[in-house]
Protein backbone atom coordinates (compact mmCIF):
# COMPACT_ATOMS: atom_id res chain seq x y z
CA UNK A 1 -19.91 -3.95 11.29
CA UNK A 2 -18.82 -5.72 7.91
CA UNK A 3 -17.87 -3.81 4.96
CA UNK A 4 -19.13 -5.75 1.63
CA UNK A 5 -16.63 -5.73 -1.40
CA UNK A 6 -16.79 -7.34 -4.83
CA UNK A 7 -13.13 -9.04 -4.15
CA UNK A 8 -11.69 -9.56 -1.28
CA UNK A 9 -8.09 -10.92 -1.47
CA UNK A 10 -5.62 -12.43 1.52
CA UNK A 11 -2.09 -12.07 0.99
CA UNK A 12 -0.58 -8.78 -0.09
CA UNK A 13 2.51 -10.70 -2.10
CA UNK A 14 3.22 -10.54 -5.90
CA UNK A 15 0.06 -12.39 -6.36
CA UNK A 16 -2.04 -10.78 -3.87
CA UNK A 17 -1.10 -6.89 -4.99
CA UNK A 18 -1.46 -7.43 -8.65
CA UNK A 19 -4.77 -9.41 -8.20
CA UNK A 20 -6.14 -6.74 -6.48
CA UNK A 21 -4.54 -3.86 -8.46
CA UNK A 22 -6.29 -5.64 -11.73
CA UNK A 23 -9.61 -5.83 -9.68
CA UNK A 24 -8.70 -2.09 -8.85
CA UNK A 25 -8.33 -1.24 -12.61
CA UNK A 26 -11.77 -3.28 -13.91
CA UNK A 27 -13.73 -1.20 -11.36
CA UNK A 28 -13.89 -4.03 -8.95
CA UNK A 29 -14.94 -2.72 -5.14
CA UNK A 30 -11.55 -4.81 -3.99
CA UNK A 31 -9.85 -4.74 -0.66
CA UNK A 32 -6.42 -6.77 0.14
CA UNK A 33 -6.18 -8.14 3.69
CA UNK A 34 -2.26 -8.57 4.91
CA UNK A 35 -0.80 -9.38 8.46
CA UNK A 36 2.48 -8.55 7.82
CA UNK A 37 4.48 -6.22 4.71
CA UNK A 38 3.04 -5.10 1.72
CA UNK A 39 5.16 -7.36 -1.28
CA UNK A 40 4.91 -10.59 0.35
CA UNK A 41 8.17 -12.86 0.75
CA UNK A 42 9.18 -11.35 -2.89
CA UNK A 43 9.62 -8.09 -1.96
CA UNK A 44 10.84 -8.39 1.82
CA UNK A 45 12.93 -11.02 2.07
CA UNK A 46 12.72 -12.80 -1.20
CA UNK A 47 13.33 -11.94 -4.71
CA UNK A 48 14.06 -8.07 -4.05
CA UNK A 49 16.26 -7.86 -1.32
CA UNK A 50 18.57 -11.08 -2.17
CA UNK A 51 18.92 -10.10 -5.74
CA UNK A 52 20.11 -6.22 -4.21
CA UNK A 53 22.90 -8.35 -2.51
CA UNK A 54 23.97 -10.81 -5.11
CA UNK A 55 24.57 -7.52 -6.91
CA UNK A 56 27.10 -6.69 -4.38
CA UNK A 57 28.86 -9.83 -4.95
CA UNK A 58 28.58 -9.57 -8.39
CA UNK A 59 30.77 -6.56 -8.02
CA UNK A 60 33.00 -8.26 -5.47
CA UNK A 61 34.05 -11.12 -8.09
CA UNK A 62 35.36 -8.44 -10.79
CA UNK A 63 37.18 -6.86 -7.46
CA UNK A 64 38.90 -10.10 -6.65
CA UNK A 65 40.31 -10.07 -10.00
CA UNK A 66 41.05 -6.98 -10.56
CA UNK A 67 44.68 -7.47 -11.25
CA UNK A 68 43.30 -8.65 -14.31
CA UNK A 69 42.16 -6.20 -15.30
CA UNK A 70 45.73 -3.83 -13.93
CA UNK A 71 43.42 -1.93 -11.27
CA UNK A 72 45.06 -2.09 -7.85
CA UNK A 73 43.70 -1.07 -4.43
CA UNK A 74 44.93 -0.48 -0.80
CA UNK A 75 43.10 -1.34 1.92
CA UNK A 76 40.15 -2.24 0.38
CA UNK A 77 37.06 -3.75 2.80
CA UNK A 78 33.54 -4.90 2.28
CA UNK A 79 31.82 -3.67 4.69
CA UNK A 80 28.49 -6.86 4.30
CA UNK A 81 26.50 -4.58 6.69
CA UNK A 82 25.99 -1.77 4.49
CA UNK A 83 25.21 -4.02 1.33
CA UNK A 84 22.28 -5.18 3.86
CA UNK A 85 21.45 -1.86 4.73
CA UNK A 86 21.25 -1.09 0.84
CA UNK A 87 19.02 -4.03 -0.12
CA UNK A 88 16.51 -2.53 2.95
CA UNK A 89 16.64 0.60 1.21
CA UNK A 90 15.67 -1.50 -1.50
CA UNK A 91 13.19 -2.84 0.05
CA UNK A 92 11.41 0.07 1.28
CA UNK A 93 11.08 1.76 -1.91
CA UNK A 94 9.24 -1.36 -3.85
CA UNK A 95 7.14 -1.53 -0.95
CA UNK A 96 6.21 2.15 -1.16
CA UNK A 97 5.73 1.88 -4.70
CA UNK A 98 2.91 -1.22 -4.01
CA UNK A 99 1.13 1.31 -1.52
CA UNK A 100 1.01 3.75 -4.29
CA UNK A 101 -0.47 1.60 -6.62
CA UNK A 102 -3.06 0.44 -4.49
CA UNK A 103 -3.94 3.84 -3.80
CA UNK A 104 -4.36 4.83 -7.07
CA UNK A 105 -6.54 1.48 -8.13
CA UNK A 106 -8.70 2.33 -5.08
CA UNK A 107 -7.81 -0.77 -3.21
CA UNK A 108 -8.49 -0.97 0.90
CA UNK A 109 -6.08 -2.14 2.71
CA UNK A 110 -6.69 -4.34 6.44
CA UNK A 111 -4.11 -4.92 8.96
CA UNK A 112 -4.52 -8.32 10.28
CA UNK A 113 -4.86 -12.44 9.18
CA UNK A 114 -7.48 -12.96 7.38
CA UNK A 115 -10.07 -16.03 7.25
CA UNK A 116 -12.62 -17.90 5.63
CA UNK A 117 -16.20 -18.03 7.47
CA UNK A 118 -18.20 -19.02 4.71
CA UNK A 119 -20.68 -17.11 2.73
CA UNK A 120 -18.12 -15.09 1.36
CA UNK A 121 -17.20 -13.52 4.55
CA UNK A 122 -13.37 -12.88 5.43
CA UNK A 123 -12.59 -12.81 9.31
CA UNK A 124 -9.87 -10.54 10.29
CA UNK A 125 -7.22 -11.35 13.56
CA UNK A 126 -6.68 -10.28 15.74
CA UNK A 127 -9.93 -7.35 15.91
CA UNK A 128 -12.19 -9.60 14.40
CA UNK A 129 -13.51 -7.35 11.97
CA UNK A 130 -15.29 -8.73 9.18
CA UNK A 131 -15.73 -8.26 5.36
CA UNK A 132 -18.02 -9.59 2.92
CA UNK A 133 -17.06 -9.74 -0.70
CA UNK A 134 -18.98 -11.94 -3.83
CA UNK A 135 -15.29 -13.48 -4.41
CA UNK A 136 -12.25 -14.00 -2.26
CA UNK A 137 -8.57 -14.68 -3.60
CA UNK A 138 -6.28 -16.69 -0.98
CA UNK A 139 -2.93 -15.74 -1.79
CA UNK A 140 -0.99 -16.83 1.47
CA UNK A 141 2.17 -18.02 -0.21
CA UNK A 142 4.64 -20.12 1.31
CA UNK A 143 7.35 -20.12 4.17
CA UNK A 144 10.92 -22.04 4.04
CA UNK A 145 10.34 -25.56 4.91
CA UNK A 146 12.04 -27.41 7.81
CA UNK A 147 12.84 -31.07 8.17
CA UNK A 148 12.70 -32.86 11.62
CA UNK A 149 16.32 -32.92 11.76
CA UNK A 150 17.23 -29.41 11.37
CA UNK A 151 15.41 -27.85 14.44
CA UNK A 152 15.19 -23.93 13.15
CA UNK A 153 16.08 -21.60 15.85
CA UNK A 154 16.65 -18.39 14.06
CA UNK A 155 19.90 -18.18 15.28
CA UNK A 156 22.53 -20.89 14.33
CA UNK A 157 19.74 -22.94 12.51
CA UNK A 158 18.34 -20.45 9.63
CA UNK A 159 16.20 -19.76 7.29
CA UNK A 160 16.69 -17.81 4.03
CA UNK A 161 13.85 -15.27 6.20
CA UNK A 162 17.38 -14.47 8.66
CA UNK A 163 19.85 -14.76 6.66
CA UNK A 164 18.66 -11.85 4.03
CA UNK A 165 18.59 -9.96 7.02
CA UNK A 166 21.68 -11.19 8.87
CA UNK A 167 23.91 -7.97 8.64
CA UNK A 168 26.60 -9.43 10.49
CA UNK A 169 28.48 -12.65 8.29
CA UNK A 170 29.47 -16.02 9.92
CA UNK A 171 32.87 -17.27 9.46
CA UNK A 172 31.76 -20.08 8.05
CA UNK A 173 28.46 -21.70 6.66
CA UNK A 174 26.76 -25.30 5.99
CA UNK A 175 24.22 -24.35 3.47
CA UNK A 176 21.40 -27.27 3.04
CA UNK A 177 19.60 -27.88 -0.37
CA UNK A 178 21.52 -27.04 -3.59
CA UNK A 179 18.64 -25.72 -5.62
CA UNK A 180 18.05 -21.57 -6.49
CA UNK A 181 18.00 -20.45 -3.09
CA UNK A 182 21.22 -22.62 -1.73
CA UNK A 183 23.17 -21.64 -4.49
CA UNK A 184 22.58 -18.16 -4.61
CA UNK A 185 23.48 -17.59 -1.00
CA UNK A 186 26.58 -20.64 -0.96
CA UNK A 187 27.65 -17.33 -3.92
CA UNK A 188 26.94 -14.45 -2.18
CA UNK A 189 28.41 -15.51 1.07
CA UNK A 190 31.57 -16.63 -0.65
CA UNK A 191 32.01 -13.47 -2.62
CA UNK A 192 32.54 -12.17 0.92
CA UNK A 193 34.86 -14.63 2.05
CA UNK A 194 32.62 -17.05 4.42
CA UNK A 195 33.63 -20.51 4.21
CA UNK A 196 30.91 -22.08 2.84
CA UNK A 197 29.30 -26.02 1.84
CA UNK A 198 26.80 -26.84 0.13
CA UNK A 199 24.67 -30.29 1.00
CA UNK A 200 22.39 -31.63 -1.28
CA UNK A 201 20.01 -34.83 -1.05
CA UNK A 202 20.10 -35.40 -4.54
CA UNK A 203 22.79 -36.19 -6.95
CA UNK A 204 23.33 -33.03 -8.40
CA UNK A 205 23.10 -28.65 -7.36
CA UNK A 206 20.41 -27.14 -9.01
CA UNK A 207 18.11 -30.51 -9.87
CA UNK A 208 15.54 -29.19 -11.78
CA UNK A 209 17.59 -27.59 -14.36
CA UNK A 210 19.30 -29.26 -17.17
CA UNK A 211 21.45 -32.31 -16.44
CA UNK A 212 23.99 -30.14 -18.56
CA UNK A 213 23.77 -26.84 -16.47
CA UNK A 214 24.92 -29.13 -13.07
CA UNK A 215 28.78 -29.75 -13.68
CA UNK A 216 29.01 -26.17 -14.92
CA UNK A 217 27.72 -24.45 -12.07
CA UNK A 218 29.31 -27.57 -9.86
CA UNK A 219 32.99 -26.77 -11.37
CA UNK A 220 32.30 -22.84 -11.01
CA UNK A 221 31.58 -23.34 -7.19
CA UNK A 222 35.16 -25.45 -7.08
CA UNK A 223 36.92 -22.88 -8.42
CA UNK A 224 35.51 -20.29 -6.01
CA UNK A 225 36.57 -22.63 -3.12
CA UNK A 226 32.90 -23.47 -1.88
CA UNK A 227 33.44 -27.53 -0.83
CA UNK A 228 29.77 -29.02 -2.47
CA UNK A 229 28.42 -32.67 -1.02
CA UNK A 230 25.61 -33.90 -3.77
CA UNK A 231 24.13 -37.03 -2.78
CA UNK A 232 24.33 -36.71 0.99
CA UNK A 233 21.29 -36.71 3.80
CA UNK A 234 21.01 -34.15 6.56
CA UNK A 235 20.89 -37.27 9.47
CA UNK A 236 21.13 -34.64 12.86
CA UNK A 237 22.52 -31.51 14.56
CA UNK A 238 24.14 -30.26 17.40
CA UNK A 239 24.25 -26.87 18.57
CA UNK A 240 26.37 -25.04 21.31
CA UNK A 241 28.43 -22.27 21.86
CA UNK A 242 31.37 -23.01 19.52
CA UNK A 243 29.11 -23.30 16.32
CA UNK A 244 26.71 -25.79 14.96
CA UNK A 245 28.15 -29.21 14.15
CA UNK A 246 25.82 -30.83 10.98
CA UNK A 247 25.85 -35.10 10.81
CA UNK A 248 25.86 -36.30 7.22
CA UNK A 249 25.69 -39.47 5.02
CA UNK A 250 26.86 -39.89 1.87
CA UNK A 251 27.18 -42.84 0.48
CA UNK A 252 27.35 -44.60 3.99
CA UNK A 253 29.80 -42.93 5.32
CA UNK A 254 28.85 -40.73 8.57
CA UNK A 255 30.71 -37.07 8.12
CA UNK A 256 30.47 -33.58 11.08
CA UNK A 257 30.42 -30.59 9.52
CA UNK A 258 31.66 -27.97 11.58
CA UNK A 259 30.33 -24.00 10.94
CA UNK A 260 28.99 -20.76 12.80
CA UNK A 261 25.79 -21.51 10.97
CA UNK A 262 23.53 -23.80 9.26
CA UNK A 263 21.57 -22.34 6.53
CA UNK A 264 18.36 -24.53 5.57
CA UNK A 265 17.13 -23.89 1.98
CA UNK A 266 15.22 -26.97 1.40
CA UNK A 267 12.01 -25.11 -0.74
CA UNK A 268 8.85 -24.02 0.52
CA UNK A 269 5.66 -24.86 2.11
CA UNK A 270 2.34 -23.51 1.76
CA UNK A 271 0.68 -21.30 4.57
CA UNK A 272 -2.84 -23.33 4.40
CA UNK A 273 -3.56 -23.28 7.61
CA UNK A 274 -5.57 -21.33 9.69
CA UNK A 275 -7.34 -19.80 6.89
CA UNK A 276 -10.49 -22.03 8.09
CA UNK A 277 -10.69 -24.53 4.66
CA UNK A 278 -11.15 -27.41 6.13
CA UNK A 279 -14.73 -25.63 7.71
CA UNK A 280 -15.04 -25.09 4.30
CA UNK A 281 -14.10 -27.92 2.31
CA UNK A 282 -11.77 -26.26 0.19
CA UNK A 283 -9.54 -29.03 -1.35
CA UNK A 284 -5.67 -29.49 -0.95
CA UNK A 285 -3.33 -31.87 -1.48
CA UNK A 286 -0.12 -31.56 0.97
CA UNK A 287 -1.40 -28.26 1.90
CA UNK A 288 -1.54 -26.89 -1.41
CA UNK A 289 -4.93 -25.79 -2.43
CA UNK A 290 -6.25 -27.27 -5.43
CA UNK A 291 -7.45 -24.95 -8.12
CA UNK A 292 -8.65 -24.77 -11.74
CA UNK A 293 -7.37 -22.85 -14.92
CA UNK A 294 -9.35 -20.20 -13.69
CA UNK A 295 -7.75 -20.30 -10.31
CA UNK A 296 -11.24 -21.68 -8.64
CA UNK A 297 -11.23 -23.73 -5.85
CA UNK A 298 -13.95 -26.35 -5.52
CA UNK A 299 -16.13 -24.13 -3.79
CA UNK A 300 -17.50 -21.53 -5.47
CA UNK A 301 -16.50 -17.99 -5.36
CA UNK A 302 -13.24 -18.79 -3.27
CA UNK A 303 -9.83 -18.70 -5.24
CA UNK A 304 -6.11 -19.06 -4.58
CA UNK A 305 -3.08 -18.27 -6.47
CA UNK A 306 0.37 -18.00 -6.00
CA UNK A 307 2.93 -20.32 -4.26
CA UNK A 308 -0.30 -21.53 -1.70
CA UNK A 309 -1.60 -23.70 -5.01
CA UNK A 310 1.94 -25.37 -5.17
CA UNK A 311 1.72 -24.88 -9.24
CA UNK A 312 5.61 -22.77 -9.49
CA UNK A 313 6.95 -20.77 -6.43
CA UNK A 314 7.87 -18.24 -8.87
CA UNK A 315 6.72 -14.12 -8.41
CA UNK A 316 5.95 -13.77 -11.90
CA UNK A 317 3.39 -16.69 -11.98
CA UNK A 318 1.86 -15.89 -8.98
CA UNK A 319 1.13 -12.25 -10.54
CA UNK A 320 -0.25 -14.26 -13.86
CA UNK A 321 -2.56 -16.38 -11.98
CA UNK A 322 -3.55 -13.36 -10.05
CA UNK A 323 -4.34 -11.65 -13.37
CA UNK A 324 -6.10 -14.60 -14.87
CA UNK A 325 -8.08 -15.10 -11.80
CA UNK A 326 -9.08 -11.21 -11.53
CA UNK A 327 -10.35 -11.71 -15.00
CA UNK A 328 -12.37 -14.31 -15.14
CA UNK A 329 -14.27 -12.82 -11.98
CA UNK A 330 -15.15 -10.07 -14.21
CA UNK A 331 -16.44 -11.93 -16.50
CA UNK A 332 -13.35 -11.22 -19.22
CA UNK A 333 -12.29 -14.18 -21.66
CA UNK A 334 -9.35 -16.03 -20.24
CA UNK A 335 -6.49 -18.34 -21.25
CA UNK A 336 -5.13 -20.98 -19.57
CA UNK A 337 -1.83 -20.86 -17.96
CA UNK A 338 1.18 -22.43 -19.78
CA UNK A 339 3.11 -23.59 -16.57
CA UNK A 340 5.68 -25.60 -18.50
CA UNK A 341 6.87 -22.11 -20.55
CA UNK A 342 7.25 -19.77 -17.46
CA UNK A 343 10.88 -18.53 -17.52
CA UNK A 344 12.88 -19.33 -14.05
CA UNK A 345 16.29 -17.84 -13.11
CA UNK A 346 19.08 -18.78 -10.67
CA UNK A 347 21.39 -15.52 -9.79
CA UNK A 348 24.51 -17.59 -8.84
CA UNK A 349 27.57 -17.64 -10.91
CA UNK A 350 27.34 -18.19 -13.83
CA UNK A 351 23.53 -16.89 -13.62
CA UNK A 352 21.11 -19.71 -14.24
CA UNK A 353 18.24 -19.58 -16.44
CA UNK A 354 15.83 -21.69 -19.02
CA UNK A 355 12.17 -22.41 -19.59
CA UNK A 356 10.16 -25.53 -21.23
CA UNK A 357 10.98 -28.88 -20.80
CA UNK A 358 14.62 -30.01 -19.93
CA UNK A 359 16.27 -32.57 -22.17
CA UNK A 360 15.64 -35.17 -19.89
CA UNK A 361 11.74 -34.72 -19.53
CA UNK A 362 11.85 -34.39 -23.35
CA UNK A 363 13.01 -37.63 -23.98
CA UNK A 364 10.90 -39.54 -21.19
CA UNK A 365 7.77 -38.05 -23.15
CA UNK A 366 8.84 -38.99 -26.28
CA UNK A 367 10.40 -35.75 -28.02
């Protein structure tokens, strides 16, 4: 039997929930199709959960000087395992509080992965229950990327998806990729006393921000004892019982790094597949899928927002374009998008943040 909706929507993340929570709200018939947590990435092992921990070692780096400050303790211990347990809790409670509101914007909810059959009908896996709706919104997000030579195993080769729930800290750490997510976790782990090192391709930590903001955050990271390699390639691994040992060039020179655990935070890629676009024709370009300012794909009636359109793999602008496509399927007056204005932040120490143009991409267009 299929059930026939005005809006259908795959992917129950911070563009998925508020897309359909809008449709909810302009009296949309709208269900939201989602084969794993309610929040998405964001709210499970993301945004929420990492930002619950950094706070914990936000409150770890006034401990560690707290003879500044003339406090003194005996036998103090951070116990990392309940900090985990905390950012769960956390969890649980945004996650609730999504439920809620779809409840109370008279959204369905469907168990399962959901995809396109044309027609406007939505397949569900693994039942294969079906649902019609006059629009569908893909909002699959993304997943950590990998690289050929860092095999992921879940174990001594991570993503940031095991190490937010990792409750149990490695001695030591090779983190790869110096941008928001590196960072934040070469700080957090530190905070706790894990030897850490940060590798990074490119010439500089954080390299979209400000040429300015590198240094700072570069001589921060000295001070707190975490060893950073900028301008170095990830060349192989080995694994085995004593720890992970990492290869490394930089600048021609072949370097080991020895650790418990490599951590690969190396962005994200988008979770096109198996959604059945190709059947369709729906076009992408390195598996993002290609919309308008509307959020339309080329064919009509199918959108897709969030980090699956590869515009900014930011919560906040996947919930915009989830707004701004809602909208214009209801026939409201929209306005585009200003991508270049949306406000990004980096919870590392000192905490990151900026919006616009950098200096450099200032000058190269002429400013």
């Amino acid at each position: 039997m299929t059930t026939s909706y005005d809006l259908a929507v795959i992917g129950a993340g911070p563009g998925g929930y508020v897309a359909a929570i809008r449709a909810g709200q302009l009296g949309l018939k709208t269900v939201i199709v989602e084969k794993e947590n309610l929040g998405g990435v964001c709210l499970n092992w993301g945004c929420i959960p990492s930002k619950a921990l950094l706070k914990n070692a936000e409150i770890l780096s006034y401990i560690n000087r707290a003879d500044e400050f003339g406090f003194t303790f005996d036998n103090f211990h951070a116990d990392y395992s309940v900090a985990v347990e905390r950012s769960r809790k956390v969890v649980g409670r945004n996650t609730r509080g999504v439920a809620y509101l779809l409840r109370k914007n008279n959204v369905d909810r469907v168990e399962g992965a959901g995809r396109l059959k044309g027609n406007g009908v939505v397949e569900v896996a693994p039942d294969g229950g079906q649902i019609s709706a006059k629009s569908i919104i893909i909002a699959t997000g993304a997943r950590p990327r990998t690289i050929p030579p860092l095999p992921v195993d879940g174990e001594q080769i991570i993503t940031s998806r095991e190490a937010i729930v990792l409750s149990q800290l490695p001695s030591s750490v090779v983190i790869v990729g110096g941008g928001a997510i590196g960072v934040e976790f070469a700080y957090l782990y530190r905070m706790y006393g894990v030897e850490v090192t940060v590798v990074e391709l490119l010439p500089r930590l954080v390299p979209l921000e400000d040429d300015d903001i590198s240094p700072i955050l570069e001589k921060s990271f000295s001070r707190h004892g975490i060893n950073v390699l900028t301008g170095t390639a990830v060349t192989g691994v080995e694994t085995g019982p004593g720890g992970v040992t990492l290869k490394v060039n930089k600048d021609g020179v072949e370097q080991s790094l020895a650790a418990d655990k490599v951590l690969v935070a190396i962005g994200v890629q988008p979770n096109s597949e198996d959604l059945g676009l190709e059947d369709l024709g729906v076009a992408t370009e390195g598996g993002n899928i290609q919309v308008d300012d509307n959020m339309s794909t080329n064919v009509p009636g199918v959108y897709a927002i969030g980090d699956v359109t590869g515009k900014l793999a930011l919560a906040h602008v996947a919930s915009a374009q989830g707004v701004a496509a809602v909208e214009h399927i209801a026939g409201l007056e929209t306005q585009p998008l200003d991508y270049q204005s949306m406000p990004r932040a980096t919870y590392c120490n000192p905490q990151i943040a900026s919006f616009g143009l950098t200096e450099s991409q200032a000058r190269d267009q002429g400013y």
